[in-house]
N, C-alpha and C. Protein backbone atom coordinates (compact mmCIF):
# COMPACT_ATOMS: atom_id res chain seq x y z
N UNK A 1 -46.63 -27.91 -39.12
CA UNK A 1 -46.64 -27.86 -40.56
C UNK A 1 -45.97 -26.56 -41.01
N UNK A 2 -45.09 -26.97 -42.02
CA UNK A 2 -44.72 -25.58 -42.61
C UNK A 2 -45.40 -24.78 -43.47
N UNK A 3 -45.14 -23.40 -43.40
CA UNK A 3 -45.75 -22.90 -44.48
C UNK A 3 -44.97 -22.60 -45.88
N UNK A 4 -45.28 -22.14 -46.59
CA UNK A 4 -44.77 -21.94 -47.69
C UNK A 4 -44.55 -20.83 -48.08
N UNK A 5 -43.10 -20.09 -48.23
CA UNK A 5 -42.60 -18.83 -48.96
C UNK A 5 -43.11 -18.70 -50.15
N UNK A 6 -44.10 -17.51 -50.55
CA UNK A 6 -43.45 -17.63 -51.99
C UNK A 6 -42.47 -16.78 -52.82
N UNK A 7 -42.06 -16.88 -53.64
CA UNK A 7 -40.73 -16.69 -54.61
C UNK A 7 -40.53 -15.38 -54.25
N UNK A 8 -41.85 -14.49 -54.16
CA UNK A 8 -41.27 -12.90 -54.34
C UNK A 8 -41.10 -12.25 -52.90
N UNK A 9 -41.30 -12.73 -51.34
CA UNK A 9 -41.58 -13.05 -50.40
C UNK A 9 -39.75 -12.46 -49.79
N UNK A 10 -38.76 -13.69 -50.87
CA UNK A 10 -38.02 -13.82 -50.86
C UNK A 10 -36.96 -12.48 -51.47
N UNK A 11 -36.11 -11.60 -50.51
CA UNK A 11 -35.41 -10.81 -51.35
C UNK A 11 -33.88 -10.69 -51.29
N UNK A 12 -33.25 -9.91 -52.50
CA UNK A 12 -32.12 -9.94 -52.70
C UNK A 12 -31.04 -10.80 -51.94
N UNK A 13 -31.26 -10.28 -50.52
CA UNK A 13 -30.08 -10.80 -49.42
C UNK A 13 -30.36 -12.32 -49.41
N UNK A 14 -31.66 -12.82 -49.36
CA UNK A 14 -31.94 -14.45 -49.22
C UNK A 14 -31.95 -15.14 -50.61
N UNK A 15 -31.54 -14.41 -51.69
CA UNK A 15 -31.40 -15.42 -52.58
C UNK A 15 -29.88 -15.56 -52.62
N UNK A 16 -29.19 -13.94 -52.15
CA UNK A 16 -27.37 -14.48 -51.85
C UNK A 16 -27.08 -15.08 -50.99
N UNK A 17 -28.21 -15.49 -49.64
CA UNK A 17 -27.28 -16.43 -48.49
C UNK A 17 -27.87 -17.88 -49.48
N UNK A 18 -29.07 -18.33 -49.69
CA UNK A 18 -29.33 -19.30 -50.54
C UNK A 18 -28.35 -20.29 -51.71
N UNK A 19 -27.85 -18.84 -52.53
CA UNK A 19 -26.36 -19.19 -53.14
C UNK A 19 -25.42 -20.13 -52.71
N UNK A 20 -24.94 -19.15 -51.98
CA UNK A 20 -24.25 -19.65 -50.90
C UNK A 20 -24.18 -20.89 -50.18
N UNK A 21 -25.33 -21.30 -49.35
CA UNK A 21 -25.59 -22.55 -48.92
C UNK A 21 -25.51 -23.75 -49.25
N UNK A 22 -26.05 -23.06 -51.25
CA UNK A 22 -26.06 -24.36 -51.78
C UNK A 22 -25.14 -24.64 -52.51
N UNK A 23 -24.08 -23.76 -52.23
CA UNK A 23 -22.50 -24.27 -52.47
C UNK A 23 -21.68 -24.69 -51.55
N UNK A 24 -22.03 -24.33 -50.19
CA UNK A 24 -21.38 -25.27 -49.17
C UNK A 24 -21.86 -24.65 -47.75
N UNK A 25 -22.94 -25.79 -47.36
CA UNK A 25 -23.94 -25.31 -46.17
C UNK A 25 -23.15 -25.31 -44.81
N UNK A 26 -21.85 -25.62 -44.78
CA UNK A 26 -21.18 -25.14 -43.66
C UNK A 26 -20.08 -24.13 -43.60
N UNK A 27 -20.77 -22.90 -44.41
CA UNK A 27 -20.08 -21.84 -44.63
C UNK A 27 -20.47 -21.09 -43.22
N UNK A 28 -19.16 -20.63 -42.31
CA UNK A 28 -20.04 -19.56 -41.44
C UNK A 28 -20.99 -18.39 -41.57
N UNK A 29 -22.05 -18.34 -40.53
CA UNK A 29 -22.77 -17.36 -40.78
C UNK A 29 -21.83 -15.84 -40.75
N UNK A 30 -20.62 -15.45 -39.75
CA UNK A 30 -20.04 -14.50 -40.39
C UNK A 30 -19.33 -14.54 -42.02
N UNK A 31 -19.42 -15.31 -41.97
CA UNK A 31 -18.53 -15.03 -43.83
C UNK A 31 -19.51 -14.95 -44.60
N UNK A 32 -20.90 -15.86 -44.46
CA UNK A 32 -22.18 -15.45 -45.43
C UNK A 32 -22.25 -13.68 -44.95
N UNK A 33 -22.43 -13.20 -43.85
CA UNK A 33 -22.85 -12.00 -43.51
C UNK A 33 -21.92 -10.88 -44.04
N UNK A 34 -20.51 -11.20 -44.33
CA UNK A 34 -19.54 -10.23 -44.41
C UNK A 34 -19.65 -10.13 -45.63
N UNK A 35 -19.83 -11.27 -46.53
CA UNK A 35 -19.90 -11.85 -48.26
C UNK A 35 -21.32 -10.68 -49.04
N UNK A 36 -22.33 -11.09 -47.74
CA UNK A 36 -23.51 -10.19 -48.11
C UNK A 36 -24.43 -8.81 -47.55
N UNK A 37 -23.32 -8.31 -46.66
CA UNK A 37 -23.32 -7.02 -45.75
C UNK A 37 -24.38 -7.33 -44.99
N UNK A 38 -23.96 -8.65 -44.33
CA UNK A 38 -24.83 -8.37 -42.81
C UNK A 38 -24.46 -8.78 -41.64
N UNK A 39 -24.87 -8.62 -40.48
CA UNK A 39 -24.78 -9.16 -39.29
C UNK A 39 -25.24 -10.47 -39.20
N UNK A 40 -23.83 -11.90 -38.64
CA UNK A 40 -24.07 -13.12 -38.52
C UNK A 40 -25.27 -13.19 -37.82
N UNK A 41 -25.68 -11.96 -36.67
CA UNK A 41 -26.77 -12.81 -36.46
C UNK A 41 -28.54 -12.47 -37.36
N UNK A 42 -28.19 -11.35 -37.84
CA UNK A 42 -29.17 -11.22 -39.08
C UNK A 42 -29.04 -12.27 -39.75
N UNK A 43 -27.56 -12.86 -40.62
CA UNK A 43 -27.71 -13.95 -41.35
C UNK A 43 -28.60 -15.28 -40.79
N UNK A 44 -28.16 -15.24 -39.29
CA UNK A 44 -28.78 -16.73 -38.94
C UNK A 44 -30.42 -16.16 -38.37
N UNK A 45 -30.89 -15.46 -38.15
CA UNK A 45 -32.45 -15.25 -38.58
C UNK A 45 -32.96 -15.26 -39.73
N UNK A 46 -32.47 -14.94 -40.51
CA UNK A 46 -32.87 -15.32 -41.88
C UNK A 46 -32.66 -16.83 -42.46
N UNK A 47 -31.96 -17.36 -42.45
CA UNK A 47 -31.38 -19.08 -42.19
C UNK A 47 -32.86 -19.26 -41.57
N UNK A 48 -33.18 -19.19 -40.44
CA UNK A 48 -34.07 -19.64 -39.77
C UNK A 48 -35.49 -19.32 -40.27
N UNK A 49 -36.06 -18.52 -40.61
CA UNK A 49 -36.83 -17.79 -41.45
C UNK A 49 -37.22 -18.70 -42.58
N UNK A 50 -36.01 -18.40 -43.55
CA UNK A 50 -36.38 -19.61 -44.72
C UNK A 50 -36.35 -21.46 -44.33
N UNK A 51 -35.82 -21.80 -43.40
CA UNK A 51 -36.01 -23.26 -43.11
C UNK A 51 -37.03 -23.37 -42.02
N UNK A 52 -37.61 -22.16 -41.49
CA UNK A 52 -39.17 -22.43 -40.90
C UNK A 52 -40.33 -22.45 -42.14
N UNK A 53 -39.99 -21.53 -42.58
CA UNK A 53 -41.28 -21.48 -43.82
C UNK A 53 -40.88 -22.89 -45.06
N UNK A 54 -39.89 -23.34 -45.16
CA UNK A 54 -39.65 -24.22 -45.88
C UNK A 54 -38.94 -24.15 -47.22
N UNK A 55 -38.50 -23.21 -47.41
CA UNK A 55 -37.75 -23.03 -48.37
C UNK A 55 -36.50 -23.75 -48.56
N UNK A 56 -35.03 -23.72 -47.11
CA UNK A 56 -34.32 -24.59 -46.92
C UNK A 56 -35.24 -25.83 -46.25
N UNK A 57 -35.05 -26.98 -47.04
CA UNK A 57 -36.05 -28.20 -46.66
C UNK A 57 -34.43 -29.22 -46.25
N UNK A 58 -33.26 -29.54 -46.18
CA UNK A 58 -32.59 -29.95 -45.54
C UNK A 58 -31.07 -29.69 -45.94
N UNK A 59 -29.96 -29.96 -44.54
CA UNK A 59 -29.04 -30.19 -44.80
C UNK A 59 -28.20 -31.39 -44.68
N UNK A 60 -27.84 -31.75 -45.78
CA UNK A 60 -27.33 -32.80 -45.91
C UNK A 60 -25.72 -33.12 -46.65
N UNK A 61 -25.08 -33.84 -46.22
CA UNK A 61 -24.23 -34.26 -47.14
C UNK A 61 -24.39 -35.03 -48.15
N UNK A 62 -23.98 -34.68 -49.14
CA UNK A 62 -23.61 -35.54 -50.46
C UNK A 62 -22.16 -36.43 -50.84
N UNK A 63 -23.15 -37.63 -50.53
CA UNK A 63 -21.92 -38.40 -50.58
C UNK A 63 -21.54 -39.20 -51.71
N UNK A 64 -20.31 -39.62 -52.55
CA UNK A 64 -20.21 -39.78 -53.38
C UNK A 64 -20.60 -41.54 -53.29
N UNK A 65 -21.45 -42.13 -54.81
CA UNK A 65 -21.62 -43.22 -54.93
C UNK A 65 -20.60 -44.05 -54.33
N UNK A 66 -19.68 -44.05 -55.55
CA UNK A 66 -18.34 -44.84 -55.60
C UNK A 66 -17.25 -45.30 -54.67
N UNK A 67 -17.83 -44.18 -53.35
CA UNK A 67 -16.89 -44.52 -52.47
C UNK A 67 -17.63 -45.29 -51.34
N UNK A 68 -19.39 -45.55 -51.65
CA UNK A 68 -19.65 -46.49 -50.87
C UNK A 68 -19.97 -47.26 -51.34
N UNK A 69 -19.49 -47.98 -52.38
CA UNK A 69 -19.77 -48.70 -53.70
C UNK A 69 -21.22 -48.92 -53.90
N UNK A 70 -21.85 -47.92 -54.06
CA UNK A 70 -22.60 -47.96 -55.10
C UNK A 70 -23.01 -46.80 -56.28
N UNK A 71 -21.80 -47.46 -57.54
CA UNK A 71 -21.29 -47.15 -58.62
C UNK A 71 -22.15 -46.41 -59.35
N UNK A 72 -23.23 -47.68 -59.37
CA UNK A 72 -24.31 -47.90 -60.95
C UNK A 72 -25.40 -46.94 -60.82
N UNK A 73 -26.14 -45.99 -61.14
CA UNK A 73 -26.84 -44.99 -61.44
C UNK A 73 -27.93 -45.56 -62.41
N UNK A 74 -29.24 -45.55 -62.27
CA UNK A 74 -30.21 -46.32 -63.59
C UNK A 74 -31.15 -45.67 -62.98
N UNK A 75 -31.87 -45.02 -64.82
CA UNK A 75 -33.22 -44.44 -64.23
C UNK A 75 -34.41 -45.43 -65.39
N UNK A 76 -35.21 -45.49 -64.70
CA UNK A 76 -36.60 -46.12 -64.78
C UNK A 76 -37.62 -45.66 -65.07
N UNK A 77 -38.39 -45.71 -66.31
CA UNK A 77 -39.75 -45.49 -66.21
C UNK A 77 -40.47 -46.51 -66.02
N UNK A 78 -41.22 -46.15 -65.49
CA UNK A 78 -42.86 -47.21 -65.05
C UNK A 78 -44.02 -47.00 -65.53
N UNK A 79 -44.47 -47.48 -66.02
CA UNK A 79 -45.84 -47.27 -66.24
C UNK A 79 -46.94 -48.37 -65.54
N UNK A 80 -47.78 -47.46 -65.08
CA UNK A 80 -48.83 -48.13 -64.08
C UNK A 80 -50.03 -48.53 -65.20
N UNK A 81 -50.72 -49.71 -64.23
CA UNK A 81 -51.71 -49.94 -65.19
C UNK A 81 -53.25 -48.70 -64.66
N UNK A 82 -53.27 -49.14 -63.28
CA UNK A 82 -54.32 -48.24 -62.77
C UNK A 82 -54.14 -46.44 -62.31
N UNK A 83 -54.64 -45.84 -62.62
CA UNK A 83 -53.70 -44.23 -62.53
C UNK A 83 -54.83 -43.78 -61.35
N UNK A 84 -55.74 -44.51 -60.46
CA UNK A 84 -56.68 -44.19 -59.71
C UNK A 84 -55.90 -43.63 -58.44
N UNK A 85 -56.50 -42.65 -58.21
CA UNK A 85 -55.53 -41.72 -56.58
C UNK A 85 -55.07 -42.93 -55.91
N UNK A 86 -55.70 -43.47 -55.39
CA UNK A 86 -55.22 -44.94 -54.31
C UNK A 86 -54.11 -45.59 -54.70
N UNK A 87 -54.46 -46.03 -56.19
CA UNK A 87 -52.83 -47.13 -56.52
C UNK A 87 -52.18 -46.05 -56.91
N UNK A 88 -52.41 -44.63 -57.48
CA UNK A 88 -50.84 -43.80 -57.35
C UNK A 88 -50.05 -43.45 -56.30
N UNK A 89 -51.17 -43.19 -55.29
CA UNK A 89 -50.63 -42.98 -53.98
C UNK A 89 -50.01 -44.16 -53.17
N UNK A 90 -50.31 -45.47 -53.74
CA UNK A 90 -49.72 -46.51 -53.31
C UNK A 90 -48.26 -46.81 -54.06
N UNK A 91 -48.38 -46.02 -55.17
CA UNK A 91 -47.28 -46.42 -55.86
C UNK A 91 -46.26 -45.49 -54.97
N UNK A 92 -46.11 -44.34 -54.94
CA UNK A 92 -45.69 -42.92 -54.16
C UNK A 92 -44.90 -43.73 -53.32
N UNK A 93 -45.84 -44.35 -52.61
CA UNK A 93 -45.42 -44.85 -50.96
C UNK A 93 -44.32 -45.73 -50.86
N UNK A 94 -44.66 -46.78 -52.07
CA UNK A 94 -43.45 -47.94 -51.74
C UNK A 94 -42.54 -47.41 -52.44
N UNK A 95 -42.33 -46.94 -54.19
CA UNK A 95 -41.10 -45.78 -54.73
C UNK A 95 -40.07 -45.39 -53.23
N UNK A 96 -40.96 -44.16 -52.25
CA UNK A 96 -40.53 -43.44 -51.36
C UNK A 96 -40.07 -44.04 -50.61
N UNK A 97 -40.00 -45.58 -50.13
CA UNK A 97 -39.79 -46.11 -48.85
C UNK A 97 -38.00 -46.92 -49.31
N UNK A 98 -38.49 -46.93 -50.76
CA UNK A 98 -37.33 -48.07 -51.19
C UNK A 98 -36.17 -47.38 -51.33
N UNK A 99 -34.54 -47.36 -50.30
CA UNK A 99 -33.86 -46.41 -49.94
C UNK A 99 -32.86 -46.44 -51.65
N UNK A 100 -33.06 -47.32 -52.04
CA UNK A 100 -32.29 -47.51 -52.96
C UNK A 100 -32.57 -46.40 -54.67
N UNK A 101 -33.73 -45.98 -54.30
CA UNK A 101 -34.12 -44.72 -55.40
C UNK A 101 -33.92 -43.29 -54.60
N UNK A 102 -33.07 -42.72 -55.20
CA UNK A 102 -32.44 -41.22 -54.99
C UNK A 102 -33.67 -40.26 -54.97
N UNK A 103 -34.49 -40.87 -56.31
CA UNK A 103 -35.34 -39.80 -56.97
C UNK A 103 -36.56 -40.20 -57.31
N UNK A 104 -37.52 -40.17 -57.33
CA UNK A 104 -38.87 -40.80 -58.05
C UNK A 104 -39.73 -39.16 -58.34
N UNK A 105 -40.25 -39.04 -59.53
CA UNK A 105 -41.41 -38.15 -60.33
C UNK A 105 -42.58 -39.01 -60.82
N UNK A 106 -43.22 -38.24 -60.26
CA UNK A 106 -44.73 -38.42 -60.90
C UNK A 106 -45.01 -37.60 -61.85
N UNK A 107 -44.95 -38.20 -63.55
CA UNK A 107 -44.63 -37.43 -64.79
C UNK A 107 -46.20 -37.49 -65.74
N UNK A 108 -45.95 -36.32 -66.60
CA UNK A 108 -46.97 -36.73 -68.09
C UNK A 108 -46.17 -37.21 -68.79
N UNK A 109 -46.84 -37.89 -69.86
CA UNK A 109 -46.54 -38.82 -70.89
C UNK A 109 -46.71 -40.44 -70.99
N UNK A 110 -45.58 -40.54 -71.71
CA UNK A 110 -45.84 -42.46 -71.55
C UNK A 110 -45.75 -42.86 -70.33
N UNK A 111 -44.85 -42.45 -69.68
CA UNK A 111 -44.37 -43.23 -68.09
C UNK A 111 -45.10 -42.23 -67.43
N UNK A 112 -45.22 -43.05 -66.45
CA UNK A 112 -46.27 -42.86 -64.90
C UNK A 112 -45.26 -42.21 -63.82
N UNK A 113 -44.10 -42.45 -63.86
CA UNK A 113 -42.77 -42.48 -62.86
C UNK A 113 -41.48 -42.53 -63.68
N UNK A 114 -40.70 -41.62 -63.55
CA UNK A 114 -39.18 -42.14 -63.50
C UNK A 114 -38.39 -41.99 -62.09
N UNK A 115 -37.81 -43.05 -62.11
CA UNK A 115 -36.94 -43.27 -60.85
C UNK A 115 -35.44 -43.12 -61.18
N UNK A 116 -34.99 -42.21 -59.96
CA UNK A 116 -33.59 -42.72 -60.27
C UNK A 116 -33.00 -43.17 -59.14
N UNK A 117 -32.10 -44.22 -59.57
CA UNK A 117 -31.31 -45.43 -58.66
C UNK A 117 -30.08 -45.65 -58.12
N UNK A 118 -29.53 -45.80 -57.39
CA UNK A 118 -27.77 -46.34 -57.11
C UNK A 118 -28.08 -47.89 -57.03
N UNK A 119 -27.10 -48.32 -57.05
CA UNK A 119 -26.87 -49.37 -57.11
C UNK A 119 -25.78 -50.13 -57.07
N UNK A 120 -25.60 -51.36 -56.21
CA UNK A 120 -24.07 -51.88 -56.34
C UNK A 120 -23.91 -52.47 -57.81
N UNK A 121 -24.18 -53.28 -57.84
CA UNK A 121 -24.23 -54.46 -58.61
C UNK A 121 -25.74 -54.68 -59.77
N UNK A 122 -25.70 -55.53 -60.91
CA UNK A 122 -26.40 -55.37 -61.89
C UNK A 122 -27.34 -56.66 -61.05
N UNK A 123 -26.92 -57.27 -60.16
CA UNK A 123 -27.62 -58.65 -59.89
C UNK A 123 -28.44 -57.86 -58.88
N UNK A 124 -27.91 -57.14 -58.00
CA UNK A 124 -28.47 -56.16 -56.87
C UNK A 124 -30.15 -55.37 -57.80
N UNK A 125 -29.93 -54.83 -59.11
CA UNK A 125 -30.69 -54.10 -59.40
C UNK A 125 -31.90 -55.21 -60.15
N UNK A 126 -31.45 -56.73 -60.20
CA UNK A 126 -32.27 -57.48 -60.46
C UNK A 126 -33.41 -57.71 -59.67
N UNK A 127 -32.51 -57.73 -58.38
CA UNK A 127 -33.24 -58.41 -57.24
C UNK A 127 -34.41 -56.99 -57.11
N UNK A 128 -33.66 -55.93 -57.19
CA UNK A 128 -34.89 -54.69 -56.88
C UNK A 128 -36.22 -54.87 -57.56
N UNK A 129 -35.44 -55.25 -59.11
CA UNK A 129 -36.84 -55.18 -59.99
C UNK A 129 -37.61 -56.14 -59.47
N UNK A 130 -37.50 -57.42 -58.77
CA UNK A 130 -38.47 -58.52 -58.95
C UNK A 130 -39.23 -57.77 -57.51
N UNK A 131 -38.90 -56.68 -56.58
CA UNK A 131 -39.70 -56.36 -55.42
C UNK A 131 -40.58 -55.52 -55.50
N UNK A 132 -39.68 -54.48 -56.98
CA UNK A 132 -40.88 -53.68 -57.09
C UNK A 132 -41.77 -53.09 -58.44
N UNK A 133 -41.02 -53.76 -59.16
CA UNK A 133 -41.77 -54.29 -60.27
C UNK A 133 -42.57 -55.66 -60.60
N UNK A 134 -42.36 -56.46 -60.90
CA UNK A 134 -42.83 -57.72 -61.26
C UNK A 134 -43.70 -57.85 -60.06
N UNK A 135 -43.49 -58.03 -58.83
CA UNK A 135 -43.84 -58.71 -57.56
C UNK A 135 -45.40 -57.46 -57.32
N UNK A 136 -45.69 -56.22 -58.10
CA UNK A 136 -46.44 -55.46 -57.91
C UNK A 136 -47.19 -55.61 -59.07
N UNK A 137 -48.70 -55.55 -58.56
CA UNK A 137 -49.71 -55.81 -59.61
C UNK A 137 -50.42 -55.28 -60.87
N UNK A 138 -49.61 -53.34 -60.34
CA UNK A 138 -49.92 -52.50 -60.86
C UNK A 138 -49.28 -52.31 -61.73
N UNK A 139 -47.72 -52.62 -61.87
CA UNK A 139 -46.61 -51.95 -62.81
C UNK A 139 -47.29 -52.73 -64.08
N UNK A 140 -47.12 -51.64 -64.94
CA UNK A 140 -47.29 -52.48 -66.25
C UNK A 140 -46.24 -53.14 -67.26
N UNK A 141 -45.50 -52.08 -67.31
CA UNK A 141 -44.05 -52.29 -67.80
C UNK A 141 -43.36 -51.16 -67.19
N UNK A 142 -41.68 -51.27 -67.29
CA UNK A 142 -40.74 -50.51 -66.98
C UNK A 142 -40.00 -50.85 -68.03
N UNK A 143 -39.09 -49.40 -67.99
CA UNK A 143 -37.94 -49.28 -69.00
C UNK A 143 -36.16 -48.76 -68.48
N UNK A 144 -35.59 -49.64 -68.63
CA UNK A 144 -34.37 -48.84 -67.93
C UNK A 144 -33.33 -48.66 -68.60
N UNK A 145 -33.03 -47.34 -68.16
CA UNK A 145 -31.41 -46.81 -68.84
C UNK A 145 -30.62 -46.96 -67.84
N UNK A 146 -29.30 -47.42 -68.18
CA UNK A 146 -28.22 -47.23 -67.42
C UNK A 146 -26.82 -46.52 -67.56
N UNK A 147 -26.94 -45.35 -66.58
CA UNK A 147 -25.99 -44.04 -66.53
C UNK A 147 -24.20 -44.79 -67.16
N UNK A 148 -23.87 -44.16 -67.74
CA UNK A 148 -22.30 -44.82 -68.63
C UNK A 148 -21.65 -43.54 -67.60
N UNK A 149 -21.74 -42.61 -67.22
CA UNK A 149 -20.88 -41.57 -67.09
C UNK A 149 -21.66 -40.47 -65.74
N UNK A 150 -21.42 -39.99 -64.92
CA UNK A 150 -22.19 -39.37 -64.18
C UNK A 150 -21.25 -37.44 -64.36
N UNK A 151 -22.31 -36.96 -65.67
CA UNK A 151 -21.53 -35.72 -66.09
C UNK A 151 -21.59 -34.54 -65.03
N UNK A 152 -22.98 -34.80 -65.28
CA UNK A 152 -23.43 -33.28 -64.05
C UNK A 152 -24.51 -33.95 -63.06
N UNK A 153 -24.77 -33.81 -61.84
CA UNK A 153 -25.28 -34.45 -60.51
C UNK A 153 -25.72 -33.20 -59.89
N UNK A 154 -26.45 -33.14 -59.11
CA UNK A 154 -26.43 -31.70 -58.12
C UNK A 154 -28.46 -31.39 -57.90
N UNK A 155 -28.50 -30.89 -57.12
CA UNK A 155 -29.57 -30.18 -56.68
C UNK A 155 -29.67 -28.72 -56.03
N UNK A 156 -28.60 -28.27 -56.78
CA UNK A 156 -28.55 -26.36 -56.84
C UNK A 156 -29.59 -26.56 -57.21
N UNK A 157 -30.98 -25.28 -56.86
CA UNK A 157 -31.82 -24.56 -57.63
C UNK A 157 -31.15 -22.87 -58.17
N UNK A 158 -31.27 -22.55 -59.24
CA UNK A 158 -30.74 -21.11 -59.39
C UNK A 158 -31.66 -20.39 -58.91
N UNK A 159 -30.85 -19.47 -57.80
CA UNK A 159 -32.17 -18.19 -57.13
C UNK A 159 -31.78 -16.99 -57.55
N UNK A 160 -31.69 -16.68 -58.66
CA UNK A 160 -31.42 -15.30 -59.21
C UNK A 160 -30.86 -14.48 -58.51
N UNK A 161 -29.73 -14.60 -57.59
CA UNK A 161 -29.24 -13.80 -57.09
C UNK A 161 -28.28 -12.50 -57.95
């Protein structure tokens, strides 16, 4: 199990390799180190440091929809009928499993959940709804928007560097 950094834990030099990373995580550790006056292999103990304690939680590529056709972007609110730990946590589970949502929150307000989606096709996002809406006992209603334009995308966090 990891533990958890917290914010102030974290200083100057690890919020500039952080920067960094999350502008392009296959930057060498000498060029992060030279960029932020240190030794590559200081840089990569620290790398290691923050993705033991959990701060870096993965690296991944970002790959663009469109070029594996799936275009369509739609986010969803849900609203549950039962809000009891069990059916939220049941809700959690199948949201999380279904590869086709990017994103799912567990929110205040009217909606219980917004999801967000790729998608090929509008018939594709039919078929989703009847698996995990309708076909589930709990959903009460859902509401969906569908993305016209994909302006800004990303999962930078700003670390005050």
């Amino acid at each position: 199990m990891r533990k958890h950094i917290q914010p102030s834990q974290l200083d100057i030099l690890d919020r500039k390799i952080l920067a960094i990373l999350q502008q392009d995580n296959t930057t060498p550790q000498r060029t992060i180190g030279e960029t932020v006056n240190l030794s590559a292999p200081a840089v990569q103990r620290r790398i290691k440091r923050m993705t033991d304690e959990g701060v870096i939680r993965a690296n991944v590529a970002i790959v663009d929809p469109n070029a594996v056709g799936q275009p369509i972007t739609i986010f969803v609110e849900v609203e549950v009928i039962s809000e009891t730990a069990e059916r939220i946590a049941e809700a959690k589970r199948g949201f999380a499993a279904a590869p086709e949502i990017q994103q799912c929150y567990y929110v205040t307000g009217e909606a219980d959940f917004i999801l967000i989606i790729v998608i090929s096709t509008m018939a594709d996002y039919e078929t989703l709804t009847r698996r995990l809406f309708f076909d589930n006992s709990n959903v009460k209603r859902f509401r969906t928007c569908v993305a016209m334009d994909r302006v800004k995308v990303g999962l930078s966090i700003p670390v005050g560097n």
